[in-house]
PDB file of N, CA and C in Angstrom:
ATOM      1  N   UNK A   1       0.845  -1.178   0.000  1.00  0.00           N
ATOM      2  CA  UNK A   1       0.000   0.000   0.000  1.00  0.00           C
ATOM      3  C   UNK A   1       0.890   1.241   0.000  1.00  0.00           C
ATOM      4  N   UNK A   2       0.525   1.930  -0.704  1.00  0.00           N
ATOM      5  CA  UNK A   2       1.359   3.470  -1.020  1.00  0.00           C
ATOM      6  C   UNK A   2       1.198   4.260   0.405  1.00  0.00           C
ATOM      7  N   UNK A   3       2.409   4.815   0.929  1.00  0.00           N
ATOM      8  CA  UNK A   3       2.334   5.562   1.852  1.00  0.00           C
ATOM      9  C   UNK A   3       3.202   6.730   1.186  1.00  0.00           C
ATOM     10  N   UNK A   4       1.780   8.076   1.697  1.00  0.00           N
ATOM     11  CA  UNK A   4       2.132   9.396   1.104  1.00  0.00           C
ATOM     12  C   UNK A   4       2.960  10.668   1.749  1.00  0.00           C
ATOM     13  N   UNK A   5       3.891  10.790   2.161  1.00  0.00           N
ATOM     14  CA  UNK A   5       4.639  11.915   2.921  1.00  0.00           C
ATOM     15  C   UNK A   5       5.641  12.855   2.514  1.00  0.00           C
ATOM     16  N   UNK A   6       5.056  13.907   2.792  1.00  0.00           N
ATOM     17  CA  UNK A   6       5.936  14.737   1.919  1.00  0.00           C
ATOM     18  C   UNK A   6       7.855  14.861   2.619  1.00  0.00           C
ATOM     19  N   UNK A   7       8.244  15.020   2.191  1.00  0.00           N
ATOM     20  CA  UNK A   7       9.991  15.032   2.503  1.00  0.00           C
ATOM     21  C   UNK A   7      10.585  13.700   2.900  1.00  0.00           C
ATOM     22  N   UNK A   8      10.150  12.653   2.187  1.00  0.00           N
ATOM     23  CA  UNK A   8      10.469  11.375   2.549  1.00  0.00           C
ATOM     24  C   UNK A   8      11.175  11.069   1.879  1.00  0.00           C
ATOM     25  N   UNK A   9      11.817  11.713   0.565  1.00  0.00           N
ATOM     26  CA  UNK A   9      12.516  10.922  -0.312  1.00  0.00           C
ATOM     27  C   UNK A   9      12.488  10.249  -1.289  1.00  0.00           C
ATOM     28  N   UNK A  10      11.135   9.693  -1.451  1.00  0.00           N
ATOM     29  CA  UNK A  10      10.392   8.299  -1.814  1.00  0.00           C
ATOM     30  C   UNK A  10      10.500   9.663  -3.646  1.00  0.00           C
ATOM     31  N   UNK A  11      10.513   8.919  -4.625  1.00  0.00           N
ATOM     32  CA  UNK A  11      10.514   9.042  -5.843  1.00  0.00           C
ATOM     33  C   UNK A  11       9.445   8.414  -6.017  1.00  0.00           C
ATOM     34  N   UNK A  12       8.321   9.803  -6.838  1.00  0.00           N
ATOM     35  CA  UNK A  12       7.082   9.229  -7.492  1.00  0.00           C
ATOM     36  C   UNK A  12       7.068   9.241  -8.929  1.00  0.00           C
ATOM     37  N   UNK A  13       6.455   8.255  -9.659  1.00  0.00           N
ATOM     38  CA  UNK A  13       6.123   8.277 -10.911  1.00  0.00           C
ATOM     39  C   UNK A  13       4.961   8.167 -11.176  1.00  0.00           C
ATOM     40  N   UNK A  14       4.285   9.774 -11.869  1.00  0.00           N
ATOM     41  CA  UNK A  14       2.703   9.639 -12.121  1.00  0.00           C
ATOM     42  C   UNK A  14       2.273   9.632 -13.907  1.00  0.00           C
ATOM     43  N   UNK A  15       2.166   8.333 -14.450  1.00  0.00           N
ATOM     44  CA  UNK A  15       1.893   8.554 -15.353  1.00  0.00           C
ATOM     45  C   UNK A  15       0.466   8.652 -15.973  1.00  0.00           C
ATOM     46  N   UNK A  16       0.612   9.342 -16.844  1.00  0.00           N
ATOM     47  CA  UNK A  16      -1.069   9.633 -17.091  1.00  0.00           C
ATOM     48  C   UNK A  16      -1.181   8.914 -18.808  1.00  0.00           C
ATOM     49  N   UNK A  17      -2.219   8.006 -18.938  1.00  0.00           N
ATOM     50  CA  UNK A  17      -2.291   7.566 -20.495  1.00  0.00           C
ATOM     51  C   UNK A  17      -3.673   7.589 -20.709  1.00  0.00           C
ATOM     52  N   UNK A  18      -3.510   8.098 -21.847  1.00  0.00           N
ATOM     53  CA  UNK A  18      -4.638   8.776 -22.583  1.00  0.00           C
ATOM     54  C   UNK A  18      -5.248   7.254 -23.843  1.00  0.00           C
ATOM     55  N   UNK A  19      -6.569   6.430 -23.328  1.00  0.00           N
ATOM     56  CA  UNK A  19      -6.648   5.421 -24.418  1.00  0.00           C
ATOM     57  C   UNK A  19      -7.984   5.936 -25.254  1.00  0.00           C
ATOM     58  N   UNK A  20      -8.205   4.767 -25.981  1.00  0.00           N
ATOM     59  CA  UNK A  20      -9.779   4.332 -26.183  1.00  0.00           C
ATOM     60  C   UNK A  20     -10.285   3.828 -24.982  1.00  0.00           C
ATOM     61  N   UNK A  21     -11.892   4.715 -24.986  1.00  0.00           N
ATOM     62  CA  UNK A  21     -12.522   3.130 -24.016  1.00  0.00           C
ATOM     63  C   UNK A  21     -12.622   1.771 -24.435  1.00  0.00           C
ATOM     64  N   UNK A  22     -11.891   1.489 -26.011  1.00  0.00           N
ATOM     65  CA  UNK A  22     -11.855  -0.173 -26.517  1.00  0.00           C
ATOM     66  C   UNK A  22     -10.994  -0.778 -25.657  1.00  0.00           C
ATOM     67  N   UNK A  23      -9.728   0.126 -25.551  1.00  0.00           N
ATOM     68  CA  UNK A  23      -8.056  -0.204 -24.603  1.00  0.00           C
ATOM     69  C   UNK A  23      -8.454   0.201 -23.162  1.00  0.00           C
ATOM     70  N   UNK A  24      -9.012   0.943 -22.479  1.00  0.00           N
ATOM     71  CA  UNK A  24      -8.800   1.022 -21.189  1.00  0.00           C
ATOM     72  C   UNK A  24      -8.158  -0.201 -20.657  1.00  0.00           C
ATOM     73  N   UNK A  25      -8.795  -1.095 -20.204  1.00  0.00           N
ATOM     74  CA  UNK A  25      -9.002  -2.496 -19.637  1.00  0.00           C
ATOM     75  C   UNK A  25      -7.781  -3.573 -20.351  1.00  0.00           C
ATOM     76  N   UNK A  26      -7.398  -2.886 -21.752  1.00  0.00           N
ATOM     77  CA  UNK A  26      -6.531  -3.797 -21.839  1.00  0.00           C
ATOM     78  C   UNK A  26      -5.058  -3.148 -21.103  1.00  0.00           C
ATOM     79  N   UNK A  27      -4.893  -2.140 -21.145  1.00  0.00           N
ATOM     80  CA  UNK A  27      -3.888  -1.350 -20.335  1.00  0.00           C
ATOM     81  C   UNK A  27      -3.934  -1.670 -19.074  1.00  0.00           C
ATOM     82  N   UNK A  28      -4.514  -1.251 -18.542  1.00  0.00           N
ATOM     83  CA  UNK A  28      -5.143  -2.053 -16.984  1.00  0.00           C
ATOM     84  C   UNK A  28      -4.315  -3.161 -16.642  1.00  0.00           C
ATOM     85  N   UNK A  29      -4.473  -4.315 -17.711  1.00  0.00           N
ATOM     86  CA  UNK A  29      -4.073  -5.399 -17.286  1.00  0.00           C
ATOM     87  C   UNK A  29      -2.705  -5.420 -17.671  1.00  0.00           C
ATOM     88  N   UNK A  30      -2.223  -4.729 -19.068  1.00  0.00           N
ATOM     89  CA  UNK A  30      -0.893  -4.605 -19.171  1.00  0.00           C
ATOM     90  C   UNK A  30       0.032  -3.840 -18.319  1.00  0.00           C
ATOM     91  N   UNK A  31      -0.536  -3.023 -17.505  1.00  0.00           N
ATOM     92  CA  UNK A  31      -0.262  -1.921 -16.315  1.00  0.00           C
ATOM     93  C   UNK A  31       0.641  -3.164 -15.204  1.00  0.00           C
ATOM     94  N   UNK A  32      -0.842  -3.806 -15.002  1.00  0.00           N
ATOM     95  CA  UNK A  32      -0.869  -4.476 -13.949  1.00  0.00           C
ATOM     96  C   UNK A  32       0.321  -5.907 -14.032  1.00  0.00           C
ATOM     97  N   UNK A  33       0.059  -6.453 -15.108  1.00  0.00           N
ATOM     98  CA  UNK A  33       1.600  -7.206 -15.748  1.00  0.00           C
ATOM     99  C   UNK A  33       2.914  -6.344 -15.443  1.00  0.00           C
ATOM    100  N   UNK A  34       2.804  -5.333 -15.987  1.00  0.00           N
ATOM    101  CA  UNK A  34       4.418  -4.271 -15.910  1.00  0.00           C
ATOM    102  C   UNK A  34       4.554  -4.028 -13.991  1.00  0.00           C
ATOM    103  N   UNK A  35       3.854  -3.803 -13.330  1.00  0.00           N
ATOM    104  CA  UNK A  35       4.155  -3.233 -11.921  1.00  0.00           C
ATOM    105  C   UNK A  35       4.350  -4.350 -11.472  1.00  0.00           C
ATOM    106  N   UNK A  36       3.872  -5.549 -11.633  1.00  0.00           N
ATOM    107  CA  UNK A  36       4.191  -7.014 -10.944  1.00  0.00           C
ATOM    108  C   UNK A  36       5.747  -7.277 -11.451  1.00  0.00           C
ATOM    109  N   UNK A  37       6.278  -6.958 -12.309  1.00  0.00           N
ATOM    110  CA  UNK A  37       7.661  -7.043 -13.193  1.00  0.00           C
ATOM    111  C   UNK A  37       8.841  -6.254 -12.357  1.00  0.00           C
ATOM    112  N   UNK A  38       8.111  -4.871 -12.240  1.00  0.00           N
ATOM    113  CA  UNK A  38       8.902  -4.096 -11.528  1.00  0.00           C
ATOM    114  C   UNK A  38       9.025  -4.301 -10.235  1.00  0.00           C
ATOM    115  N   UNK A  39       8.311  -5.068  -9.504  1.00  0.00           N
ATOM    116  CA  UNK A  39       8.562  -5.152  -8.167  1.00  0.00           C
ATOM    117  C   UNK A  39       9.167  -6.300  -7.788  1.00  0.00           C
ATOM    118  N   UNK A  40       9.932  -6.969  -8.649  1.00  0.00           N
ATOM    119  CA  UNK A  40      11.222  -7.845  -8.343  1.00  0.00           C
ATOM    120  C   UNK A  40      12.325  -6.692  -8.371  1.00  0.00           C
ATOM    121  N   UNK A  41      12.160  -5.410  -8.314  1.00  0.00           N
ATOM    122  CA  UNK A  41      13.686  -5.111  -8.664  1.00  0.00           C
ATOM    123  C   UNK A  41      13.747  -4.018  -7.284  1.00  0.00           C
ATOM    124  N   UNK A  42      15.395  -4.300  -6.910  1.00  0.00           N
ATOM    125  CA  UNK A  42      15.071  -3.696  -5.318  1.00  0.00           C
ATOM    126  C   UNK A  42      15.182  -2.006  -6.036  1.00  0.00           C
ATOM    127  N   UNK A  43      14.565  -1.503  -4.496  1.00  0.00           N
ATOM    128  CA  UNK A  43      14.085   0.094  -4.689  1.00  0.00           C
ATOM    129  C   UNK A  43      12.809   0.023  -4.932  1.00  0.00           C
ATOM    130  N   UNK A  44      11.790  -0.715  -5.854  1.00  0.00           N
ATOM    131  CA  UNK A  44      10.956  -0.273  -5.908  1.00  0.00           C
ATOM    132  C   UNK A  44       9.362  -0.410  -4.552  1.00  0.00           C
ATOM    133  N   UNK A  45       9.055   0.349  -4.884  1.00  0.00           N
ATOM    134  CA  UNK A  45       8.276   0.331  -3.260  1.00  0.00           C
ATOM    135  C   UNK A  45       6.874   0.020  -3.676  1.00  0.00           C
ATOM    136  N   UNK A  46       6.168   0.476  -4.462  1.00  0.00           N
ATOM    137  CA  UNK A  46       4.572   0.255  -4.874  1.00  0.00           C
ATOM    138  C   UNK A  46       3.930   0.778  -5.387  1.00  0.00           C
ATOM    139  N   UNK A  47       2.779   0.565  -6.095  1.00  0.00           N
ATOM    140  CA  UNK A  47       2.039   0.678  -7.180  1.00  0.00           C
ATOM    141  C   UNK A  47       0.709   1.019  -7.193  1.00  0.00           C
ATOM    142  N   UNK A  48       0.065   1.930  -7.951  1.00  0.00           N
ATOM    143  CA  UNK A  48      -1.533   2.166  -7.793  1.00  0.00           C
ATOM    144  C   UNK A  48      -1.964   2.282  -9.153  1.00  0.00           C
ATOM    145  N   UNK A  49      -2.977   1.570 -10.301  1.00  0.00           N
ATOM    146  CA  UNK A  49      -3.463   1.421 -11.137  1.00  0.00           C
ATOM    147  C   UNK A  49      -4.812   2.152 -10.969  1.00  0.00           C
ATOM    148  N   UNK A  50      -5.439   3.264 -11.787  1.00  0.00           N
ATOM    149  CA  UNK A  50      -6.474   3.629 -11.404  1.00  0.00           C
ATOM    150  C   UNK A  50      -6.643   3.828 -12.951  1.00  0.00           C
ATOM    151  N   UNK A  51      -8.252   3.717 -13.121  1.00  0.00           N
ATOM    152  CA  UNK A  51      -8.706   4.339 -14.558  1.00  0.00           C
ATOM    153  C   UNK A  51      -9.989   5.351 -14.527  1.00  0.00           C
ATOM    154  N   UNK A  52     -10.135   6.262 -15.269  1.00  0.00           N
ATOM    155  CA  UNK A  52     -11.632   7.016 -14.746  1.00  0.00           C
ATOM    156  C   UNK A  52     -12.708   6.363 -15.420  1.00  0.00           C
ATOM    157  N   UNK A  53     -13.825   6.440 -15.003  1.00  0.00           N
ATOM    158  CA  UNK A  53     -15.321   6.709 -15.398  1.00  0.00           C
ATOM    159  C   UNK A  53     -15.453   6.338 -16.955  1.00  0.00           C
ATOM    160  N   UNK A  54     -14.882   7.351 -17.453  1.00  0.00           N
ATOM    161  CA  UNK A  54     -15.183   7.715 -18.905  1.00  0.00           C
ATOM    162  C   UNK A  54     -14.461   7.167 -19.718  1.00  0.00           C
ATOM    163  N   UNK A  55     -13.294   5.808 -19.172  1.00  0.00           N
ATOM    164  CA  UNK A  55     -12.865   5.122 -20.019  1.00  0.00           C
ATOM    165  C   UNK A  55     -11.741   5.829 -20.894  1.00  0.00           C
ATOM    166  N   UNK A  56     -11.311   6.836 -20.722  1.00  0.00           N
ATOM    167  CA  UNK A  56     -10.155   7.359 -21.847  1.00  0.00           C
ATOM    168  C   UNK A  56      -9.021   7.945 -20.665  1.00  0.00           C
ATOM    169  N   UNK A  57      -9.030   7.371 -19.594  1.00  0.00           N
ATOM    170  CA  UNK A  57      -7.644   7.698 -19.308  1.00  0.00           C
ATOM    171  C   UNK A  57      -7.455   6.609 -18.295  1.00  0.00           C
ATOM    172  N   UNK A  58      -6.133   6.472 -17.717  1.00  0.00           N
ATOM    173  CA  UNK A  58      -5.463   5.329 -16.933  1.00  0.00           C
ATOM    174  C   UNK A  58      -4.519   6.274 -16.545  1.00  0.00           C
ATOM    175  N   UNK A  59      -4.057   6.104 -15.342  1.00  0.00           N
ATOM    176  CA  UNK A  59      -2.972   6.591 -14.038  1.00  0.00           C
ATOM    177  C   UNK A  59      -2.192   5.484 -13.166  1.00  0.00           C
ATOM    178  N   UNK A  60      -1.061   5.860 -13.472  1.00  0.00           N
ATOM    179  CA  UNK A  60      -0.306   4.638 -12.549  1.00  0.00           C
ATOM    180  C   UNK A  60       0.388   5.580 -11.981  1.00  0.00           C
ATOM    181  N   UNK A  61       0.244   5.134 -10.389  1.00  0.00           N
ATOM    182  CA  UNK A  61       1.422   6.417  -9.673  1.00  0.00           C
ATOM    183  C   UNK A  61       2.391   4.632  -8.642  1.00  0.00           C
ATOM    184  N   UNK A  62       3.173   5.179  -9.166  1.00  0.00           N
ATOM    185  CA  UNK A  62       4.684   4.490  -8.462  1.00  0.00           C
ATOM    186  C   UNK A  62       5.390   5.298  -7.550  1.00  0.00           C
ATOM    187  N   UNK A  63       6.071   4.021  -6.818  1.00  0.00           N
ATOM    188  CA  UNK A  63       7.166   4.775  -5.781  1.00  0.00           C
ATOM    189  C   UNK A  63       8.559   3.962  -5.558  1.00  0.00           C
ATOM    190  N   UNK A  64       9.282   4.521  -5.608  1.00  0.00           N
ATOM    191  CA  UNK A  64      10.655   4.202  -5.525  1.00  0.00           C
ATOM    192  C   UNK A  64      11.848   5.128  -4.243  1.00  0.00           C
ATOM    193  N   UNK A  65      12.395   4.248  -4.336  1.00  0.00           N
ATOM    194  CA  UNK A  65      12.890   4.578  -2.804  1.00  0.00           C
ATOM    195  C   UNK A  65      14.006   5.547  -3.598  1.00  0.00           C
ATOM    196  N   UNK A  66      14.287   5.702  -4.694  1.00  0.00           N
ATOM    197  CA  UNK A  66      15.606   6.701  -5.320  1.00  0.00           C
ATOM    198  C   UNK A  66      15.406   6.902  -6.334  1.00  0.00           C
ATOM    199  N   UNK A  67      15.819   7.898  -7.086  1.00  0.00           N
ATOM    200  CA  UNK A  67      16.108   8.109  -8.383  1.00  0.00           C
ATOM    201  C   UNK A  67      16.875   6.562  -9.178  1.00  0.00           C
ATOM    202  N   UNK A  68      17.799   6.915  -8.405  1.00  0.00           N
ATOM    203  CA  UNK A  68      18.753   5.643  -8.945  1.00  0.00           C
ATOM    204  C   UNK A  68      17.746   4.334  -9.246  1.00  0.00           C
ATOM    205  N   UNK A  69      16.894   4.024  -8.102  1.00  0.00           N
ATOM    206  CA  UNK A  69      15.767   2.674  -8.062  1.00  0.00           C
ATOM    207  C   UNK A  69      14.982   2.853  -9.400  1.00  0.00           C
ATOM    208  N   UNK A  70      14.517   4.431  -9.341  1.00  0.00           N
ATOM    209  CA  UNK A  70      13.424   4.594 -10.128  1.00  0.00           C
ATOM    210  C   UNK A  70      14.135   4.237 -11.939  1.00  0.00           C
ATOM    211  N   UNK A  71      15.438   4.354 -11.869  1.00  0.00           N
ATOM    212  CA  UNK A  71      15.939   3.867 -13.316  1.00  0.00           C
ATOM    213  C   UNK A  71      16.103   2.560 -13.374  1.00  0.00           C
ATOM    214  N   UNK A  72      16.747   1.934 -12.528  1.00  0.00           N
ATOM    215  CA  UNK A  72      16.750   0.573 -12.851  1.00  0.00           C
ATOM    216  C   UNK A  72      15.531  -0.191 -13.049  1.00  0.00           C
ATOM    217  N   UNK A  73      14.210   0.675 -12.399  1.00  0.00           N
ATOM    218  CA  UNK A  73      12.947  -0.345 -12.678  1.00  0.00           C
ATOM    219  C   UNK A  73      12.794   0.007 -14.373  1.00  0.00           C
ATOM    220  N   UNK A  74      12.987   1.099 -14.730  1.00  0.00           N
ATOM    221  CA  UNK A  74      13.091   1.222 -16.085  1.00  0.00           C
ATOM    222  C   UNK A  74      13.363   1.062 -16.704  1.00  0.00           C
ATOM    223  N   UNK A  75      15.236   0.614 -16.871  1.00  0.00           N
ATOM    224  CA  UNK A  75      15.629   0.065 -17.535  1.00  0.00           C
ATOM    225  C   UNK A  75      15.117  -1.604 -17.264  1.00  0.00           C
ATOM    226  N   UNK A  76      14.838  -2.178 -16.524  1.00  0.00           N
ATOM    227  CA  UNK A  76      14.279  -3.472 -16.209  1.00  0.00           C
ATOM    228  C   UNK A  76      13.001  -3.579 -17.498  1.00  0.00           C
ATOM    229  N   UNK A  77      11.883  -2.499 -17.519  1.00  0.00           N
ATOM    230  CA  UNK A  77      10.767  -2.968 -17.959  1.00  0.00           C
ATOM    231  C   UNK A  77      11.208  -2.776 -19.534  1.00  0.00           C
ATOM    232  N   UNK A  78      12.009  -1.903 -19.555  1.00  0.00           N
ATOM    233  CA  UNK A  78      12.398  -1.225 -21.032  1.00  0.00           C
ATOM    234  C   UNK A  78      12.695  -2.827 -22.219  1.00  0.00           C
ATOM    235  N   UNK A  79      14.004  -3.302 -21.119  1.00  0.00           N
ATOM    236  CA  UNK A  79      14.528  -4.853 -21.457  1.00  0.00           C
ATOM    237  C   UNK A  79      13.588  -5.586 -21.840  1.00  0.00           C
ATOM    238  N   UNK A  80      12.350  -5.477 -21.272  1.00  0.00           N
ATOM    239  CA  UNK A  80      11.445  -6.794 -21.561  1.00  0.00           C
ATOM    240  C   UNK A  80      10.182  -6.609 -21.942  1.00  0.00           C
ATOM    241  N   UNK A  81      10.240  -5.214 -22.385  1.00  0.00           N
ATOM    242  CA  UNK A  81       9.425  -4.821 -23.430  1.00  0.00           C
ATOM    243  C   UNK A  81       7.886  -4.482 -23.097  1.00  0.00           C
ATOM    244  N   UNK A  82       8.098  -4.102 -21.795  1.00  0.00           N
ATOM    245  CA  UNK A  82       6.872  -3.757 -21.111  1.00  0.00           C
ATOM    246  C   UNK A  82       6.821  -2.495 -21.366  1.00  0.00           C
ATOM    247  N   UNK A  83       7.108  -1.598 -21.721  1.00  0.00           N
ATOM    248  CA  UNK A  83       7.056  -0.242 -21.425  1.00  0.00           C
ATOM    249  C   UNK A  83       7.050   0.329 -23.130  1.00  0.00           C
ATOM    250  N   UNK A  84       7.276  -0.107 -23.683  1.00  0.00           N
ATOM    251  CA  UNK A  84       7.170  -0.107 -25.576  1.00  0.00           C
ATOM    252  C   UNK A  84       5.529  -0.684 -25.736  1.00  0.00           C
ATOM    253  N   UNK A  85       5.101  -1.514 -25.241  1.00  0.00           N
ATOM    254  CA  UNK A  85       3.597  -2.617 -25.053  1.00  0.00           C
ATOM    255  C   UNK A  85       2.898  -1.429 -24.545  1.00  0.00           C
ATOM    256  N   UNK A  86       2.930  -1.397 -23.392  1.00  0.00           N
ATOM    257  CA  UNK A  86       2.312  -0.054 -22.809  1.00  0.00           C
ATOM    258  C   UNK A  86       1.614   0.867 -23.690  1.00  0.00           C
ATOM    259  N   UNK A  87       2.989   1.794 -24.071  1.00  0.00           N
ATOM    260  CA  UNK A  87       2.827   3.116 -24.818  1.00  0.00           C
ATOM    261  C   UNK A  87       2.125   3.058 -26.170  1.00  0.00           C
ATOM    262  N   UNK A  88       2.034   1.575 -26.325  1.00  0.00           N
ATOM    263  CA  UNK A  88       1.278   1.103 -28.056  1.00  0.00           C
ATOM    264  C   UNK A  88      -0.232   1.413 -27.609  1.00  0.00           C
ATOM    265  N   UNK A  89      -0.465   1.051 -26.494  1.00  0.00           N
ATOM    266  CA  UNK A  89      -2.131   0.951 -26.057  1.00  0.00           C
ATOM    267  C   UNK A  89      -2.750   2.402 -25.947  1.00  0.00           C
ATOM    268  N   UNK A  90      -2.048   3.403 -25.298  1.00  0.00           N
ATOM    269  CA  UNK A  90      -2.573   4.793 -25.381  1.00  0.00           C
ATOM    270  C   UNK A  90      -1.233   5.731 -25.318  1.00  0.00           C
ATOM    271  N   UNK A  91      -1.842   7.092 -25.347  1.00  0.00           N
ATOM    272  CA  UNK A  91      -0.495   7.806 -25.096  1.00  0.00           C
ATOM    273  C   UNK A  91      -0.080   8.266 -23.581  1.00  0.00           C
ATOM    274  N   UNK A  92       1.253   8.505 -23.417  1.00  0.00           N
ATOM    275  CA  UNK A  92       1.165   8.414 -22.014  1.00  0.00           C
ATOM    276  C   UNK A  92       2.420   9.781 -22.025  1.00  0.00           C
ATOM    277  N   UNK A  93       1.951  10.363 -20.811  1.00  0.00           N
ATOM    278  CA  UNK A  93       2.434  11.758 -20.546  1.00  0.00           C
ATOM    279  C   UNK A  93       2.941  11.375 -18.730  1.00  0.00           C
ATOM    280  N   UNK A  94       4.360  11.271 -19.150  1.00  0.00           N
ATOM    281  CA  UNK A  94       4.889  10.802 -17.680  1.00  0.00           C
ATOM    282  C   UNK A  94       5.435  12.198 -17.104  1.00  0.00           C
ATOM    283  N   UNK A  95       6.049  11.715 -15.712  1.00  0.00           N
ATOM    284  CA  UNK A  95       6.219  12.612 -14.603  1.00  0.00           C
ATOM    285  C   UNK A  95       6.795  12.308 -13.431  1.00  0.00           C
ATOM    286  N   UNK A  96       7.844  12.497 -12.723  1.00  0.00           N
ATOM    287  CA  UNK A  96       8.449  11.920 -12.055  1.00  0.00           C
ATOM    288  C   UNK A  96       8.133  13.449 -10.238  1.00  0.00           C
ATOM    289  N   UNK A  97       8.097  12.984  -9.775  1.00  0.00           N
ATOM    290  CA  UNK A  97       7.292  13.923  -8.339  1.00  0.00           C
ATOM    291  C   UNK A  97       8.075  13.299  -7.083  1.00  0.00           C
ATOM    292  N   UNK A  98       8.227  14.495  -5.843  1.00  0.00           N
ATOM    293  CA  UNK A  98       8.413  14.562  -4.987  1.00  0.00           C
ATOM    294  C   UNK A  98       7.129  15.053  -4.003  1.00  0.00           C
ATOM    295  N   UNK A  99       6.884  14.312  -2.791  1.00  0.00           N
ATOM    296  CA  UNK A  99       5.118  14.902  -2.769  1.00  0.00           C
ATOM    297  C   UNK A  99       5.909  16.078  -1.552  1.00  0.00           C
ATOM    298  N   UNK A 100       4.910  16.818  -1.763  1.00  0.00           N
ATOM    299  CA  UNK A 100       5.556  18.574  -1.055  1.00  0.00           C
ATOM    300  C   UNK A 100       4.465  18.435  -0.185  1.00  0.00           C
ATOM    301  N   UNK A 101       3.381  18.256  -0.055  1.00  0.00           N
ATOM    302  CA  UNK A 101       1.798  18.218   0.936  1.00  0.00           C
ATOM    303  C   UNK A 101       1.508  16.790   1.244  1.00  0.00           C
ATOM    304  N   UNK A 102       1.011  16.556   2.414  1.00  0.00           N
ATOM    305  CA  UNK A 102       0.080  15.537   2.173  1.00  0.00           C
ATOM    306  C   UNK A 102      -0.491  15.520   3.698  1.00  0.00           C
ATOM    307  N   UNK A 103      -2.435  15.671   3.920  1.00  0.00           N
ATOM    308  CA  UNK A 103      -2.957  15.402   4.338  1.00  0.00           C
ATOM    309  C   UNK A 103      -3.823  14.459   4.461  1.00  0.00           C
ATOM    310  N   UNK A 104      -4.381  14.031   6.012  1.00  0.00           N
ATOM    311  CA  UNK A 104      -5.238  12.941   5.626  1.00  0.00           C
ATOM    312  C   UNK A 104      -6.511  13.169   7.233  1.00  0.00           C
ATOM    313  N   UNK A 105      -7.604  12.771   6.616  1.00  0.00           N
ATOM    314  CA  UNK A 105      -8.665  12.590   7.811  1.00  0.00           C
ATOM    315  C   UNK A 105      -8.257  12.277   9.273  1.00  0.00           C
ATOM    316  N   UNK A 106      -8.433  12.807  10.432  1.00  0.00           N
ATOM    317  CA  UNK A 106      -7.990  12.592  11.587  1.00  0.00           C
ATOM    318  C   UNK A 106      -8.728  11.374  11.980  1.00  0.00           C
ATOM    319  N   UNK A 107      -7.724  10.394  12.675  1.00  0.00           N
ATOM    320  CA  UNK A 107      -8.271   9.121  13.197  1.00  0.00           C
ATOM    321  C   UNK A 107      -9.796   9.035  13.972  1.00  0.00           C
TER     322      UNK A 107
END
């Protein structure tokens, strides 16, 4: 489970992909193939797959314990062709984040 704190260090990756509602679901699952891939490789910390409503977009926000982590999961998926598969299904507008805020409901 993603834990959110700002000045932690933790390297985020929020990518945003833009599909068909034909592809949503197949991304989804190719998402979900690629983050299971990446989390054999140390550094990486965890994964959130979300898609909206309206079927034309998909969000994967990642976390990595370093920059350094956050490349090797990349070059990892790059190798095996997860991340070429991906980008065929919709377009994707990446982003790499440090979280600066983060609140949450009092217990």
């Amino acid at each position: 489970m993603p834990v959110i704190e700002a000045d932690s260090g933790v390297v985020t990756h929020i990518n945003v992909f833009t599909v068909s509602p034909a592809n949503q679901q197949a991304l989804v699952e190719a998402l979900t193939e690629t983050v299971q891939a990446a989390s054999t490789v140390p550094g990486w910390i965890s994964a959130s797959i979300h898609k909206s409503f309206d079927g034309t977009k998909v969000v994967n926000y990642v976390q990595f314990e370093s920059h350094e982590a956050a490349q090797a999961v990349t070059r990892h998926l790059m190798a095996k062709g997860l991340i070429q598969r991906n980008t065929q299904l919709g377009r994707v507008e990446p982003g790499q984040y440090a979280v600066a805020y983060a609140i949450q409901a009092p217990a």
